[in-house]
C-alpha atoms as a PDB file:
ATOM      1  CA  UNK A   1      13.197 -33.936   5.347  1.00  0.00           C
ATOM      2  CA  UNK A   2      15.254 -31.161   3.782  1.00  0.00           C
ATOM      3  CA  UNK A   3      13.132 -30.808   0.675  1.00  0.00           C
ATOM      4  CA  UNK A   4      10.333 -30.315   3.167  1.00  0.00           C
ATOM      5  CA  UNK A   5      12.638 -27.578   4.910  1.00  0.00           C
ATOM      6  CA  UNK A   6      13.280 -25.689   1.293  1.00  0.00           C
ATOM      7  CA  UNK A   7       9.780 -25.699  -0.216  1.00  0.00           C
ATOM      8  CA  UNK A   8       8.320 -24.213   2.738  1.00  0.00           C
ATOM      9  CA  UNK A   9      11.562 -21.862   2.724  1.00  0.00           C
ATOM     10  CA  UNK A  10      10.656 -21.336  -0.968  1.00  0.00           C
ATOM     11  CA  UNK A  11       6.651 -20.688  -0.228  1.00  0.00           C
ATOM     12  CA  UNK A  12       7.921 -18.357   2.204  1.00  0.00           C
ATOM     13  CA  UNK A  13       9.955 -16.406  -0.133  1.00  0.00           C
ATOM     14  CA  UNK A  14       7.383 -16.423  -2.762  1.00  0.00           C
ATOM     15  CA  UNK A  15       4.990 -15.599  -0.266  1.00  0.00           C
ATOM     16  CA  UNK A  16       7.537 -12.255   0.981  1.00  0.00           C
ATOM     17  CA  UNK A  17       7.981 -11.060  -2.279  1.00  0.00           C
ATOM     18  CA  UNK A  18       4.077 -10.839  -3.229  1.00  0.00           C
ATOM     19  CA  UNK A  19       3.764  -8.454  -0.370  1.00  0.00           C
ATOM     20  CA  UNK A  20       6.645  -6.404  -0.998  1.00  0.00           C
ATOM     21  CA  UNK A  21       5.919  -6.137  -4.698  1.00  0.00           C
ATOM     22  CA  UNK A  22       1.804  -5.681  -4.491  1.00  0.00           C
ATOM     23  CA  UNK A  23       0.322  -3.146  -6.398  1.00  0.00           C
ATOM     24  CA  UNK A  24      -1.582  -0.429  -4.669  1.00  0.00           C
ATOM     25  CA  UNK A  25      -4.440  -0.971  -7.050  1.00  0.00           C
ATOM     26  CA  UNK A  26      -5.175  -3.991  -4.384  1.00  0.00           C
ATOM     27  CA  UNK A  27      -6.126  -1.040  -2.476  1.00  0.00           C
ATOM     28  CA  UNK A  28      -8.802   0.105  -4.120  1.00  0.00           C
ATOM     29  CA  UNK A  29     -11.808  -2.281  -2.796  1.00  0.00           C
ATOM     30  CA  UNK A  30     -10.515  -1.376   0.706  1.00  0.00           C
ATOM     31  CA  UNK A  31     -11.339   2.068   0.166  1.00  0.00           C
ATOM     32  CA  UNK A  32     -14.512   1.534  -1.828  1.00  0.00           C
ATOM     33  CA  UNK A  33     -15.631  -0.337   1.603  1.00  0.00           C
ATOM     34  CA  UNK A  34     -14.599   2.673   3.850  1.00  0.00           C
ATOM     35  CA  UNK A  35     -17.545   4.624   3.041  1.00  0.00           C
ATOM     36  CA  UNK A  36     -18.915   7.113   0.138  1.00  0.00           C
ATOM     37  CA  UNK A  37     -17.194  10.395   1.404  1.00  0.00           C
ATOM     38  CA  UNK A  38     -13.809   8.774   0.694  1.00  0.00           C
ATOM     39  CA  UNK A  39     -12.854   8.700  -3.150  1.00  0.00           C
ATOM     40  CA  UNK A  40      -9.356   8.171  -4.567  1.00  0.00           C
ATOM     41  CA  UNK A  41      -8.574   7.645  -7.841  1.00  0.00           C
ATOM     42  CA  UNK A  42      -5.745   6.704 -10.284  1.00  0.00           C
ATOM     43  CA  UNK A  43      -3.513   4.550  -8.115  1.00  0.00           C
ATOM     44  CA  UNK A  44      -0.151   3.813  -9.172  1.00  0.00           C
ATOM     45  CA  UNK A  45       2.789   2.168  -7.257  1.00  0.00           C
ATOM     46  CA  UNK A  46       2.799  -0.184  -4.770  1.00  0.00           C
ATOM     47  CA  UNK A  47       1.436  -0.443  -1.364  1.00  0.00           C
ATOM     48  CA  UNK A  48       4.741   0.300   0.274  1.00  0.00           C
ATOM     49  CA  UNK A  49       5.888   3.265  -2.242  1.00  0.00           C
ATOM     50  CA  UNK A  50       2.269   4.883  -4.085  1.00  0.00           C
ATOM     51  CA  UNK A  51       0.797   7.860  -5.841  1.00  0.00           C
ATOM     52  CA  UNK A  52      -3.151   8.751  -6.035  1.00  0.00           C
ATOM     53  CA  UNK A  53      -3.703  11.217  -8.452  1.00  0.00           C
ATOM     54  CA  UNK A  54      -6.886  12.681  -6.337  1.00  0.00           C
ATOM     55  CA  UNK A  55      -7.922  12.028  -2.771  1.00  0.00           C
ATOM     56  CA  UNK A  56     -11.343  13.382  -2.093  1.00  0.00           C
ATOM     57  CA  UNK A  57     -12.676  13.638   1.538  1.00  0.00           C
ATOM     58  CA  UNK A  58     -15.972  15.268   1.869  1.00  0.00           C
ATOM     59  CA  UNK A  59     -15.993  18.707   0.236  1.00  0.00           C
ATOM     60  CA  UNK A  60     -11.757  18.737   0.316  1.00  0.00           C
ATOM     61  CA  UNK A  61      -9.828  17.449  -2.599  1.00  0.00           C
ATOM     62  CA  UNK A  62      -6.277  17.212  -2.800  1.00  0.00           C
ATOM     63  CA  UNK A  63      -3.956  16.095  -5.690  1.00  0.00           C
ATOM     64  CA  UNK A  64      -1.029  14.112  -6.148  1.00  0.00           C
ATOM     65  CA  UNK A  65      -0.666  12.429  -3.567  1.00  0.00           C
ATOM     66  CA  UNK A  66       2.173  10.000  -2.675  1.00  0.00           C
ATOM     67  CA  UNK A  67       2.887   7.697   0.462  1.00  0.00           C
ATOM     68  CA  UNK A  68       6.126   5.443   1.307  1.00  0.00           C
ATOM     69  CA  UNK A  69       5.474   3.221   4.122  1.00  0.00           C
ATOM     70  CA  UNK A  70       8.508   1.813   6.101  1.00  0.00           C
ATOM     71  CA  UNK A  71       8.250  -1.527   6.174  1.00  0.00           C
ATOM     72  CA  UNK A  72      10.446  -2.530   8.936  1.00  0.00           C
ATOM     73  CA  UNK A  73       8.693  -0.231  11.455  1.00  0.00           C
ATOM     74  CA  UNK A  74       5.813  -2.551  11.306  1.00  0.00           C
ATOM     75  CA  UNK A  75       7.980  -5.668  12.334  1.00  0.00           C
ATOM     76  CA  UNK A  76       7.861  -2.862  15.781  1.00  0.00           C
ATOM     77  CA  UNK A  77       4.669  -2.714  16.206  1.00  0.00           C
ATOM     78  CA  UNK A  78       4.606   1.152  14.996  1.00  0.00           C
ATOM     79  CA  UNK A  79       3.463   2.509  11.708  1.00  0.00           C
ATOM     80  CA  UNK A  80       6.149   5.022   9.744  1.00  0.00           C
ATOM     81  CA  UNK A  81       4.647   6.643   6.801  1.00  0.00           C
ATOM     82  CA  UNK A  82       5.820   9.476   5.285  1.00  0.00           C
ATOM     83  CA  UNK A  83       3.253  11.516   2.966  1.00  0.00           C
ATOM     84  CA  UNK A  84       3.377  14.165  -0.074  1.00  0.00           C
ATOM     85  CA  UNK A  85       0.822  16.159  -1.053  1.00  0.00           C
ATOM     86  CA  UNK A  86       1.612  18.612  -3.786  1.00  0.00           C
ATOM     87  CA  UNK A  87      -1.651  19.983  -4.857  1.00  0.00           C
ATOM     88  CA  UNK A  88      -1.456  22.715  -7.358  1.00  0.00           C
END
């Protein structure tokens, strides 16, 4: 019974640190999907911690763009994301 209790503790691990470490490349099909006014390219990072190197909306276009998203405010409910945008 206790090698049952530490591979699923070991899955679960695995499983956490995945998430924690995906790229935000993953991203990208996500916002393909979201429709043809929204283009963003050059990801780099993670999902949690990112850069884009463009974001274009429409007509506006901003560039370099990075995000860090506080994980723990999720386990709230809430969403805390804090956002850079240093377009030259």
């Amino acid at each position: 019974m206790k090698i049952v209790k530490y591979t699923f503790l070991g899955i679960l691990l695995y499983l956490i640190f995945l998430v924690a470490t995906a790229p935000s490349k993953l991203l990208q099909p996500f916002i393909d999907k979201a429709g043809p006014k929204l283009k963003v390219t050059e990801l780099s990072g993670s999902i949690w911690n990112g850069h884009a190197q463009q974001v274009k909306v429409d007509k506006l276009s901003v560039n370099d763009v990075s995000w860090s998203i506080n994980f723990l405010s999720l386990l709230t409910g809430k969403v805390s994301v804090d956002l850079i945008i240093k377009d030259s």
